[in-house]
N, C-alpha and C. Protein backbone atom coordinates (compact mmCIF):
# COMPACT_ATOMS: atom_id res chain seq x y z
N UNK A 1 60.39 -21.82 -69.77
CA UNK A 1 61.15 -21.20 -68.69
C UNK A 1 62.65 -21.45 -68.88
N UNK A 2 62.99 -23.03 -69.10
CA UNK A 2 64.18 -22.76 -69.62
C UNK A 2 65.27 -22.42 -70.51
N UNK A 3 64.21 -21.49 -71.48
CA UNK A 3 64.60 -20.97 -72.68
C UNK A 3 64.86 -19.73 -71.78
N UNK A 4 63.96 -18.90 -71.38
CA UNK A 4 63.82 -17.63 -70.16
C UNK A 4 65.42 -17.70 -70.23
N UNK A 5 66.15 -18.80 -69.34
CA UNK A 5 66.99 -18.33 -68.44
C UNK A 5 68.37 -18.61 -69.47
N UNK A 6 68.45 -20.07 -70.30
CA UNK A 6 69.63 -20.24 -71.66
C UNK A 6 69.57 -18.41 -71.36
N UNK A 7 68.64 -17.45 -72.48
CA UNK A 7 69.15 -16.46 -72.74
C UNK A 7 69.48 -15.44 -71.73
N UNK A 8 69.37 -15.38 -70.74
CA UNK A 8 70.07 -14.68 -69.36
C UNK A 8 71.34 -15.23 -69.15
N UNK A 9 71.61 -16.40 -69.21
CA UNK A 9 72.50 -16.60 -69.43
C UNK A 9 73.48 -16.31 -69.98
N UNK A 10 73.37 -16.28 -71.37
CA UNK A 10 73.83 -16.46 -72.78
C UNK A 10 74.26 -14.06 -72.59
N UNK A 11 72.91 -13.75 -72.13
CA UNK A 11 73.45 -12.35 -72.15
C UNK A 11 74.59 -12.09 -70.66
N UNK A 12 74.19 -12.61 -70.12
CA UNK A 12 75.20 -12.29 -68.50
C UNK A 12 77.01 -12.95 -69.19
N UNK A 13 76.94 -14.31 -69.85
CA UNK A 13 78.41 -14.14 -70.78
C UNK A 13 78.37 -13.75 -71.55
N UNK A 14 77.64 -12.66 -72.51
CA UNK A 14 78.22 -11.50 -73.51
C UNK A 14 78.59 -10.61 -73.02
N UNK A 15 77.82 -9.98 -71.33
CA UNK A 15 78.91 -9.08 -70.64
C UNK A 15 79.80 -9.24 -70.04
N UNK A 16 80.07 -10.54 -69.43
CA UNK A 16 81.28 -10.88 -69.08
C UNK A 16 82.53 -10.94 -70.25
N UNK A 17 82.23 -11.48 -71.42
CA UNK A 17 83.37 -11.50 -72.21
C UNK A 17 83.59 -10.08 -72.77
N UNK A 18 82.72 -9.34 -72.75
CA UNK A 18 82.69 -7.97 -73.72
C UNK A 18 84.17 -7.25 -72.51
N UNK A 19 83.42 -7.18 -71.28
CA UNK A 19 84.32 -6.64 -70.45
C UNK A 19 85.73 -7.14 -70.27
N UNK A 20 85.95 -8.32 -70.74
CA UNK A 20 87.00 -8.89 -70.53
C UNK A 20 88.22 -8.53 -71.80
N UNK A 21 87.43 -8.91 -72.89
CA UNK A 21 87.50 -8.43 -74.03
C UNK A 21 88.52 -6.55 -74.57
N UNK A 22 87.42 -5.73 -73.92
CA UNK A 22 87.89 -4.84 -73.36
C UNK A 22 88.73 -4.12 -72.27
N UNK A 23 89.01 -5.20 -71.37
CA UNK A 23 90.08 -4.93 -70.11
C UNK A 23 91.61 -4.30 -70.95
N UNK A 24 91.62 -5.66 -72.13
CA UNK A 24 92.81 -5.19 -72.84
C UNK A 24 93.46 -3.89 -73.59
N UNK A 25 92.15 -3.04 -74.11
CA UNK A 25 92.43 -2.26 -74.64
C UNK A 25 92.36 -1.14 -73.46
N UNK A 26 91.48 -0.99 -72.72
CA UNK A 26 90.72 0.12 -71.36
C UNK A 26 90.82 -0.19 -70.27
N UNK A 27 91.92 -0.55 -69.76
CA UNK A 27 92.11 -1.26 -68.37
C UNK A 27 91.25 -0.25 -67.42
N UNK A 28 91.59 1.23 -67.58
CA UNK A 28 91.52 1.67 -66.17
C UNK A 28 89.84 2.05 -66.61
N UNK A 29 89.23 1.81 -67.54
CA UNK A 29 87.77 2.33 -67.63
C UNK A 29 86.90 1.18 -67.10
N UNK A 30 87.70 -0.40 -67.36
CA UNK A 30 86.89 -1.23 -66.87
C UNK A 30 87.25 -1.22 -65.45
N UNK A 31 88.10 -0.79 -64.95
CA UNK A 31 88.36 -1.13 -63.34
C UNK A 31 87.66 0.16 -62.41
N UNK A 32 87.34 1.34 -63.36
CA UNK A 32 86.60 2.04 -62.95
C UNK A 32 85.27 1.79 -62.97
N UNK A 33 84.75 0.94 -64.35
CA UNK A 33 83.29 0.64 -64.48
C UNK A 33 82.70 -0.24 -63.09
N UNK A 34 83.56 -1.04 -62.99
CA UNK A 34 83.45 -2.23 -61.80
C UNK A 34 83.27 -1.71 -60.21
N UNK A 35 84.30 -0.61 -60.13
CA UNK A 35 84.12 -0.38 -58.93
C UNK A 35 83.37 0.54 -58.89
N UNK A 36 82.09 1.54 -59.75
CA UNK A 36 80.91 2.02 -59.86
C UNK A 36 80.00 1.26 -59.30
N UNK A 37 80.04 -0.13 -60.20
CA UNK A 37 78.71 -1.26 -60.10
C UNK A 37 79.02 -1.52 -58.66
N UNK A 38 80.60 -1.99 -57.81
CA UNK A 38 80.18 -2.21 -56.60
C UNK A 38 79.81 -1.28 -55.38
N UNK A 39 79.69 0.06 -56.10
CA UNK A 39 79.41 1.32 -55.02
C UNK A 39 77.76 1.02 -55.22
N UNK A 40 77.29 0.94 -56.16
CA UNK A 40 75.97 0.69 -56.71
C UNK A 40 75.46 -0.25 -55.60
N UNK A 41 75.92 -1.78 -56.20
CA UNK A 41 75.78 -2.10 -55.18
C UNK A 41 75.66 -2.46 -53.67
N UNK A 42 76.67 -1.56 -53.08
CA UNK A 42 76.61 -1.30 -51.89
C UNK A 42 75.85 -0.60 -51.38
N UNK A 43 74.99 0.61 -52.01
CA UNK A 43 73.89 1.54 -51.79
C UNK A 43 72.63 0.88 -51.59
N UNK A 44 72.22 0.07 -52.40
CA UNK A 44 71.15 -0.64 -53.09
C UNK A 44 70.94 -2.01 -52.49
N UNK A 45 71.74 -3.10 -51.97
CA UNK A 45 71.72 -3.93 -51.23
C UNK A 45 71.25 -4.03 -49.75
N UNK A 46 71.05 -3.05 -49.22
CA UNK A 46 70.56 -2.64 -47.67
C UNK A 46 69.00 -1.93 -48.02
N UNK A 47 68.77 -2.00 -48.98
CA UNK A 47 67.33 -1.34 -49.82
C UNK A 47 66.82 -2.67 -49.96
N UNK A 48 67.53 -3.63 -50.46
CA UNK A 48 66.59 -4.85 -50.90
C UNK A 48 66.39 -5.73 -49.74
N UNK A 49 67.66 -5.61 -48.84
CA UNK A 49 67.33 -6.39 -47.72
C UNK A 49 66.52 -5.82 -46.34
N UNK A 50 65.79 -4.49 -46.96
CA UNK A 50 65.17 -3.75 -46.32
C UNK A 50 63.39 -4.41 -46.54
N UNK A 51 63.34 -4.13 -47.76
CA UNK A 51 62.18 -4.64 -48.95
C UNK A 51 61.93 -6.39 -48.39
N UNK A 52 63.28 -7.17 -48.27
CA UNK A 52 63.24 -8.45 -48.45
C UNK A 52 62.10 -8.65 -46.69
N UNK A 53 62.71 -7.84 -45.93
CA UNK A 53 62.61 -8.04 -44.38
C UNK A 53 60.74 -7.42 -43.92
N UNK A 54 60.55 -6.96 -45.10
CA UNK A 54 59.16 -5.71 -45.10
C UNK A 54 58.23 -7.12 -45.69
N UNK A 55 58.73 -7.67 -46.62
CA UNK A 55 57.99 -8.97 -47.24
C UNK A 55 57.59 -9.89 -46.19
N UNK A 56 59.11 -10.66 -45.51
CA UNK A 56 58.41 -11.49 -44.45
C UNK A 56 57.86 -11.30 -43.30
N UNK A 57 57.66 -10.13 -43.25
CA UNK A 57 56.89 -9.87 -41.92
C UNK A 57 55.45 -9.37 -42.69
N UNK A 58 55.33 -9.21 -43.77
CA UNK A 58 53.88 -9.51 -44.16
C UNK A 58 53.78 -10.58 -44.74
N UNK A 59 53.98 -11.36 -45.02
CA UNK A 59 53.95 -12.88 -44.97
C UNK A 59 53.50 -13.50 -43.89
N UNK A 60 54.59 -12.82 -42.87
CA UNK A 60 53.99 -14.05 -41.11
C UNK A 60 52.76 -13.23 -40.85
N UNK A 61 52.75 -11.69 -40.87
CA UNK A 61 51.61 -11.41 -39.80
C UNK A 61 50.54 -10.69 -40.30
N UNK A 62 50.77 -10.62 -42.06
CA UNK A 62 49.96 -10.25 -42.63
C UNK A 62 48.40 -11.35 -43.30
N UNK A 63 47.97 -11.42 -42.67
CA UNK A 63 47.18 -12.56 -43.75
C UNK A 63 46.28 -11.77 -44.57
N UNK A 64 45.90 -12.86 -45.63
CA UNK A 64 44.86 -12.83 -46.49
C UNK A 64 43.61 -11.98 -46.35
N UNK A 65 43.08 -12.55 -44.99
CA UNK A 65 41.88 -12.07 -44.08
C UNK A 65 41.69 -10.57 -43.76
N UNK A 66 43.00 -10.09 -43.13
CA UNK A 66 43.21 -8.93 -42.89
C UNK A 66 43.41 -7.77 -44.02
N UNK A 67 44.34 -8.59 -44.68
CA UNK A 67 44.33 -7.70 -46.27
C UNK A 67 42.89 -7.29 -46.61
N UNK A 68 42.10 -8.49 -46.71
CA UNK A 68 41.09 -8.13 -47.20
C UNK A 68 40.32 -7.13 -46.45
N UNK A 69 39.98 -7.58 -45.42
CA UNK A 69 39.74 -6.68 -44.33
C UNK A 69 39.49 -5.07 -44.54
N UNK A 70 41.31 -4.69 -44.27
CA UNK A 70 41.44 -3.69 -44.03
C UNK A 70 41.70 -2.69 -45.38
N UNK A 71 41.69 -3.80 -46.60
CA UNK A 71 42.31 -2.79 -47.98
C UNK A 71 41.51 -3.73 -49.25
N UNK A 72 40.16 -4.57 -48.76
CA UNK A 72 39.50 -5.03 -50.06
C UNK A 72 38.48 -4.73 -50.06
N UNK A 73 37.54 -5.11 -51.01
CA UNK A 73 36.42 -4.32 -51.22
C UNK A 73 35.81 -3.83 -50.38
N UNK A 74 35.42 -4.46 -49.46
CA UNK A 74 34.24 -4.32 -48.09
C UNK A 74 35.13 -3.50 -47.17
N UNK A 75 35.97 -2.81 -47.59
CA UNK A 75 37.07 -1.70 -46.45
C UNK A 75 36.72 -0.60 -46.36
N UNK A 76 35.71 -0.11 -47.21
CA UNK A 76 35.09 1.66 -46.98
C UNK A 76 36.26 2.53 -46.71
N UNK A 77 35.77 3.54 -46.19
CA UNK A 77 36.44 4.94 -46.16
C UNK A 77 37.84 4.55 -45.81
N UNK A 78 37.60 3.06 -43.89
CA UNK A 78 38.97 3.07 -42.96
C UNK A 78 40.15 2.82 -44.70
N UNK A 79 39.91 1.63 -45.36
CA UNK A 79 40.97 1.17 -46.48
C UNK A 79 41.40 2.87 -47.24
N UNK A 80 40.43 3.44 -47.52
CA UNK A 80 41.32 4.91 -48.26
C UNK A 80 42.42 5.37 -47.03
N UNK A 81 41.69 5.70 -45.93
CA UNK A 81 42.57 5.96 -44.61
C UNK A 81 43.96 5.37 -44.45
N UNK A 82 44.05 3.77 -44.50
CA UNK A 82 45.05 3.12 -44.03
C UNK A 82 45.89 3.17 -45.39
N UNK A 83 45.65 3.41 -46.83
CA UNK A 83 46.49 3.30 -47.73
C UNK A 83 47.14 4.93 -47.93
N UNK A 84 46.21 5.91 -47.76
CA UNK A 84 46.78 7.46 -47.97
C UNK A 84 48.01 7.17 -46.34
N UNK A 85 48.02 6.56 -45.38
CA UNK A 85 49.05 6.82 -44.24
C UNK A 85 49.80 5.93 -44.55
N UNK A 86 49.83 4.88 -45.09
CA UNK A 86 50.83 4.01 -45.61
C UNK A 86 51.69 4.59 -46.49
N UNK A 87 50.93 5.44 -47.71
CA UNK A 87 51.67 5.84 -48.84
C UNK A 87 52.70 6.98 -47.75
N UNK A 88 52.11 7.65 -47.08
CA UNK A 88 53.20 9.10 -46.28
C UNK A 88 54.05 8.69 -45.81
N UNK A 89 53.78 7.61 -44.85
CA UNK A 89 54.70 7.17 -43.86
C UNK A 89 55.80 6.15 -44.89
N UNK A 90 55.23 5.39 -46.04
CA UNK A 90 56.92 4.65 -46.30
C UNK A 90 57.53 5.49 -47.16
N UNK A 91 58.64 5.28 -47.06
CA UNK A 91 59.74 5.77 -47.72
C UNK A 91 60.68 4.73 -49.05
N UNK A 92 61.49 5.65 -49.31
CA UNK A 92 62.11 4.90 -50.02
C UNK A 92 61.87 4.99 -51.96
N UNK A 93 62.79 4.32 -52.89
CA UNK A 93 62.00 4.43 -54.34
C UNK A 93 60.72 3.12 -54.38
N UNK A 94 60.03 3.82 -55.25
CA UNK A 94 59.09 2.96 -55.33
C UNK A 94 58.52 1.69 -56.36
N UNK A 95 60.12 0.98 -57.11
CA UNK A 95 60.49 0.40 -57.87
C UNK A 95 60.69 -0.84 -56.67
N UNK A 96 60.98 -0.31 -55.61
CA UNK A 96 61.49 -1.47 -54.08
C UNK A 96 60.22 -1.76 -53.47
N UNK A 97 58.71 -1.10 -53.82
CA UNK A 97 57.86 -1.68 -53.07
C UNK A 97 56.58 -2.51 -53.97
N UNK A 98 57.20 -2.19 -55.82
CA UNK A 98 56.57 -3.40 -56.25
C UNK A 98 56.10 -4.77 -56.05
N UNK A 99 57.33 -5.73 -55.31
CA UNK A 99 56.82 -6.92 -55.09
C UNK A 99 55.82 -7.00 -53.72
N UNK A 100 56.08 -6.28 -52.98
CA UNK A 100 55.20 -5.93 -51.49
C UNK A 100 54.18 -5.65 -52.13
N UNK A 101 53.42 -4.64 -53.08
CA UNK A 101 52.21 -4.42 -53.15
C UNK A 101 51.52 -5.57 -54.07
N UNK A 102 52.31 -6.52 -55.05
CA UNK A 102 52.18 -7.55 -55.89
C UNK A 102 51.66 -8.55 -54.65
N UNK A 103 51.93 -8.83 -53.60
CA UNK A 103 51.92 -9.43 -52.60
C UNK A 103 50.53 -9.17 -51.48
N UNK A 104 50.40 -7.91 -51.80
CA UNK A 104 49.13 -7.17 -51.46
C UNK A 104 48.22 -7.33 -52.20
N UNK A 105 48.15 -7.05 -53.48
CA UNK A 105 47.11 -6.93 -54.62
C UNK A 105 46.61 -8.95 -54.07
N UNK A 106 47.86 -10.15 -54.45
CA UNK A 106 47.20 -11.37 -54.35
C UNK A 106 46.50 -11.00 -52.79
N UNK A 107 46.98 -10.68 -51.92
CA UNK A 107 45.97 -11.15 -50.72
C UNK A 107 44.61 -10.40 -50.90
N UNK A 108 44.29 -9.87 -52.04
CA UNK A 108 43.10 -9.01 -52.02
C UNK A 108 42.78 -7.68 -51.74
N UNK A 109 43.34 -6.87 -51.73
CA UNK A 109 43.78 -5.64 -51.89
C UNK A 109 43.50 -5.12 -53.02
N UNK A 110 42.40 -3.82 -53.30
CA UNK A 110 41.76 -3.19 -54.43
C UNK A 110 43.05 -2.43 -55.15
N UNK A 111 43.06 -2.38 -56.25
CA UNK A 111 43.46 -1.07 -57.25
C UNK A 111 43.32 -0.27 -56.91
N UNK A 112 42.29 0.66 -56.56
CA UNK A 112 42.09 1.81 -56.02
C UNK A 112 43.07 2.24 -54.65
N UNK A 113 43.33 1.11 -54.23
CA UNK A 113 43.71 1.85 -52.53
C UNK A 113 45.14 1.41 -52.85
N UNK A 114 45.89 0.71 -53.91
CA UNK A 114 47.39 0.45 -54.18
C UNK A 114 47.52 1.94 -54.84
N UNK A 115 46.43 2.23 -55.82
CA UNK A 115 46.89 3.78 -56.43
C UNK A 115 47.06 4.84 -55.43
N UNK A 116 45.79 4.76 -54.41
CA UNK A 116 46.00 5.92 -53.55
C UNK A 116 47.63 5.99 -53.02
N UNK A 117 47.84 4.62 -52.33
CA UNK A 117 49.36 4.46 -51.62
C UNK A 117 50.38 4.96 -52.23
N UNK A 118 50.71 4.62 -53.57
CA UNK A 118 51.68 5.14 -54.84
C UNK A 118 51.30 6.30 -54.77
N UNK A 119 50.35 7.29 -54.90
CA UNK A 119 50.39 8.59 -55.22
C UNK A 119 50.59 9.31 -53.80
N UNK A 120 49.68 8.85 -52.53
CA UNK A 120 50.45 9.67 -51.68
C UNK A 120 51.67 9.26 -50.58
N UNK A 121 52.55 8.58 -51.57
CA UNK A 121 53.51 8.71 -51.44
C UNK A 121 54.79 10.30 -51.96
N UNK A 122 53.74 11.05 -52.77
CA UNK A 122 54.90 12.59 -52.83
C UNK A 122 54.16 13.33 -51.90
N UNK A 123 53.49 13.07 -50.82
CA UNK A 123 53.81 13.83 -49.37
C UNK A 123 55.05 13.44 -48.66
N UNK A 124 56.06 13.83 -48.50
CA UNK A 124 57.25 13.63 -47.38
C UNK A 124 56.97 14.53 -46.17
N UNK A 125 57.03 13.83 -44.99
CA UNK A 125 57.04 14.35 -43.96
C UNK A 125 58.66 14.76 -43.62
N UNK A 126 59.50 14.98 -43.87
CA UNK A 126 60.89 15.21 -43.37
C UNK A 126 61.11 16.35 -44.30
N UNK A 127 60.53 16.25 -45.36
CA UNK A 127 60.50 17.61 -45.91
C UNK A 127 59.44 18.81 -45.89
N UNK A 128 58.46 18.56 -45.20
CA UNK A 128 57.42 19.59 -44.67
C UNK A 128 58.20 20.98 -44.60
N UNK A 129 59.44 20.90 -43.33
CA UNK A 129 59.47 21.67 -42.45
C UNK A 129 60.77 22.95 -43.85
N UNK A 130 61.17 21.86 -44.71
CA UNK A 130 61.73 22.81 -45.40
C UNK A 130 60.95 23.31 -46.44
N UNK A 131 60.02 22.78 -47.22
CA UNK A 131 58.90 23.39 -47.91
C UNK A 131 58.22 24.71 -47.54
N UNK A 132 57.65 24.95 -46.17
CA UNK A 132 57.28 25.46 -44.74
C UNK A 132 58.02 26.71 -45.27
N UNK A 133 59.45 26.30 -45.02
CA UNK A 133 60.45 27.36 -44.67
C UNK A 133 60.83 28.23 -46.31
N UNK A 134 60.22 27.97 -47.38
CA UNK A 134 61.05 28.33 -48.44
C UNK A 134 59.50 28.85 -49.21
N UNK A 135 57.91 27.94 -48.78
CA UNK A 135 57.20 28.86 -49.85
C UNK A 135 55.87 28.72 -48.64
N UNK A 136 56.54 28.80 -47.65
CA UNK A 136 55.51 29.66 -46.75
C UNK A 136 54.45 27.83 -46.35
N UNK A 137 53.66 28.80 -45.25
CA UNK A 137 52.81 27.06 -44.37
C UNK A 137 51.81 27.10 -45.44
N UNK A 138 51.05 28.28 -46.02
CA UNK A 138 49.68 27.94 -46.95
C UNK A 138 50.37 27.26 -48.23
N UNK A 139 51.44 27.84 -48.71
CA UNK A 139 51.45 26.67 -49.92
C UNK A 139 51.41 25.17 -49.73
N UNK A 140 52.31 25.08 -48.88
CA UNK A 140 52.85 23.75 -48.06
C UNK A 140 51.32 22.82 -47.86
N UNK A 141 50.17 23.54 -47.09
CA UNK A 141 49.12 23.23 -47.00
C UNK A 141 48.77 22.92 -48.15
N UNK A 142 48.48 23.85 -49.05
CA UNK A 142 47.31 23.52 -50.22
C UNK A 142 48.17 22.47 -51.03
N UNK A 143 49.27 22.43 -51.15
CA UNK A 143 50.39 20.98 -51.40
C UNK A 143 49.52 19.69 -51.54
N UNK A 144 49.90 20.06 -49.90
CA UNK A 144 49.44 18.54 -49.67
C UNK A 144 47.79 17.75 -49.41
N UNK A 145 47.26 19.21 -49.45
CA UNK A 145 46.05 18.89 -49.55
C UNK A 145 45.47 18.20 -50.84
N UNK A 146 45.88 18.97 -51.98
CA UNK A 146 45.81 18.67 -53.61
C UNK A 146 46.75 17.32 -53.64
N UNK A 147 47.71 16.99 -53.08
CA UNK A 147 47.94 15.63 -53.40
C UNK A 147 47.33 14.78 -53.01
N UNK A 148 46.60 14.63 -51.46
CA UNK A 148 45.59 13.78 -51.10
C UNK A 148 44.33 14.05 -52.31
N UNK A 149 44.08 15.06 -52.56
CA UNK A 149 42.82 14.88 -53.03
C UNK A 149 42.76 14.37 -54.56
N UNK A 150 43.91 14.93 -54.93
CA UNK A 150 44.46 13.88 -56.45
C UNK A 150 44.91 12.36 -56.21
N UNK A 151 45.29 11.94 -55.43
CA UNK A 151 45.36 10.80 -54.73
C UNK A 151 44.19 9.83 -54.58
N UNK A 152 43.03 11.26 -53.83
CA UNK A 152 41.75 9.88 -54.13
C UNK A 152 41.40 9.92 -55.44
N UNK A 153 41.05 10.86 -56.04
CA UNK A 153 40.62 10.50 -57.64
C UNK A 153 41.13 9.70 -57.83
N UNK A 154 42.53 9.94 -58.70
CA UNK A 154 43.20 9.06 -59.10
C UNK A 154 42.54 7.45 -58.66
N UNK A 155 42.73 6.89 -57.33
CA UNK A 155 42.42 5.73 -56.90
C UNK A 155 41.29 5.57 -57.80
N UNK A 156 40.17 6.61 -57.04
CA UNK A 156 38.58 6.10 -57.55
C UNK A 156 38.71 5.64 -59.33
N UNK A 157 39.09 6.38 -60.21
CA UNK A 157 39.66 6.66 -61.36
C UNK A 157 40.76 4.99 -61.89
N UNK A 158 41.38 4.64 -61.05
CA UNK A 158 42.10 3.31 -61.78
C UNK A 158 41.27 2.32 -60.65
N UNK A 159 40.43 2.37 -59.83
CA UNK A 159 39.28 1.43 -59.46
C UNK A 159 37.94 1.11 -60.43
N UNK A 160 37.76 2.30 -60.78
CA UNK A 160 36.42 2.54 -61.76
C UNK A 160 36.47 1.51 -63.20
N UNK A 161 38.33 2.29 -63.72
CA UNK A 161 38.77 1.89 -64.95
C UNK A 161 38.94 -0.03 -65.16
N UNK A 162 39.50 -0.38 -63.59
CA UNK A 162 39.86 -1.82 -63.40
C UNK A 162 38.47 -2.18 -63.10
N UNK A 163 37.63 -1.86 -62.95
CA UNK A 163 36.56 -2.58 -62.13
C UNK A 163 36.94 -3.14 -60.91
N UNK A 164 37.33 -2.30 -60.16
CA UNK A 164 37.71 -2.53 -59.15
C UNK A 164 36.51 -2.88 -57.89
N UNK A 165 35.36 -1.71 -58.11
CA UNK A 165 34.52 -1.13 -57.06
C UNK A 165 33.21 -2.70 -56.87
């Protein structure tokens, strides 16, 4: 582990000196690069402390028990249910809800019903109404119908593959 971090290290001062390095020759590209990374970061920081705040409240009021419960093996149909409305209803990229479902999977939580969540997650409800409006309510329908229903495969499909079932 503390080899891990020497080289994080060791790379976090090759970009510090590279940039520094370069200030001399590119002043205004590094003072532009910088104040990119802190727009970046300003976007992206209210995302993690969004993620961070979604963690401890499944931490306090999520237990083990319930996980299992409601999204592990012995969860039948309700666990497809509660993971296809989970996947609609959150938002956001889904690079930010890795450690939450890592967090899920330990409390016991199947493969199958983390895949369903990830996949129907490309239903947006905020965009219905413009979908609706541009290729009509039956496409819109058969949409989202075919994503739920590729949604459960899929699940059944990386449950089957994991030995999940």
């Amino acid at each position: 582990m503390k080899k891990n971090n020497f080289k994080r290290n060791l790379f976090l001062l090759g970009v510090v000196l590279l940039y520094i390095f370069l200030s001399f020759w590119y002043p205004e590209l590094i003072k532009k690069s910088i104040g990119k990374t802190w727009q970046m970061l300003y976007r992206i920081i209210p995302l993690l402390g969004l993620v961070l705040i979604f963690m401890t409240l499944t931490n306090l009021y999520i237990t083990s028990g319930k996980v299992e419960k409601h999204l592990g093996k012995k969860s039948g149909w309700k666990g497809w249910a509660y993971a296809s409305m989970a996947g609609v209803i959150i938002s956001g990229p889904a690079y930010l809800l890795f450690p939450l479902l890592k967090e899920l999977k330990k409390s016991g939580a199947k493969n199958s019903l983390i895949a369903v969540f990830l996949y129907t997650r490309n239903v947006k409800i905020p965009f219905l109404p413009i979908l609706i409006y541009y290729f009509g309510i039956s496409y819109a329908f058969f949409l989202t119908f075919f994503i739920f229903l590729s949604s459960f495969i899929n699940g059944a499909l990386v449950g089957w593959f994991s030995q999940d079932e």
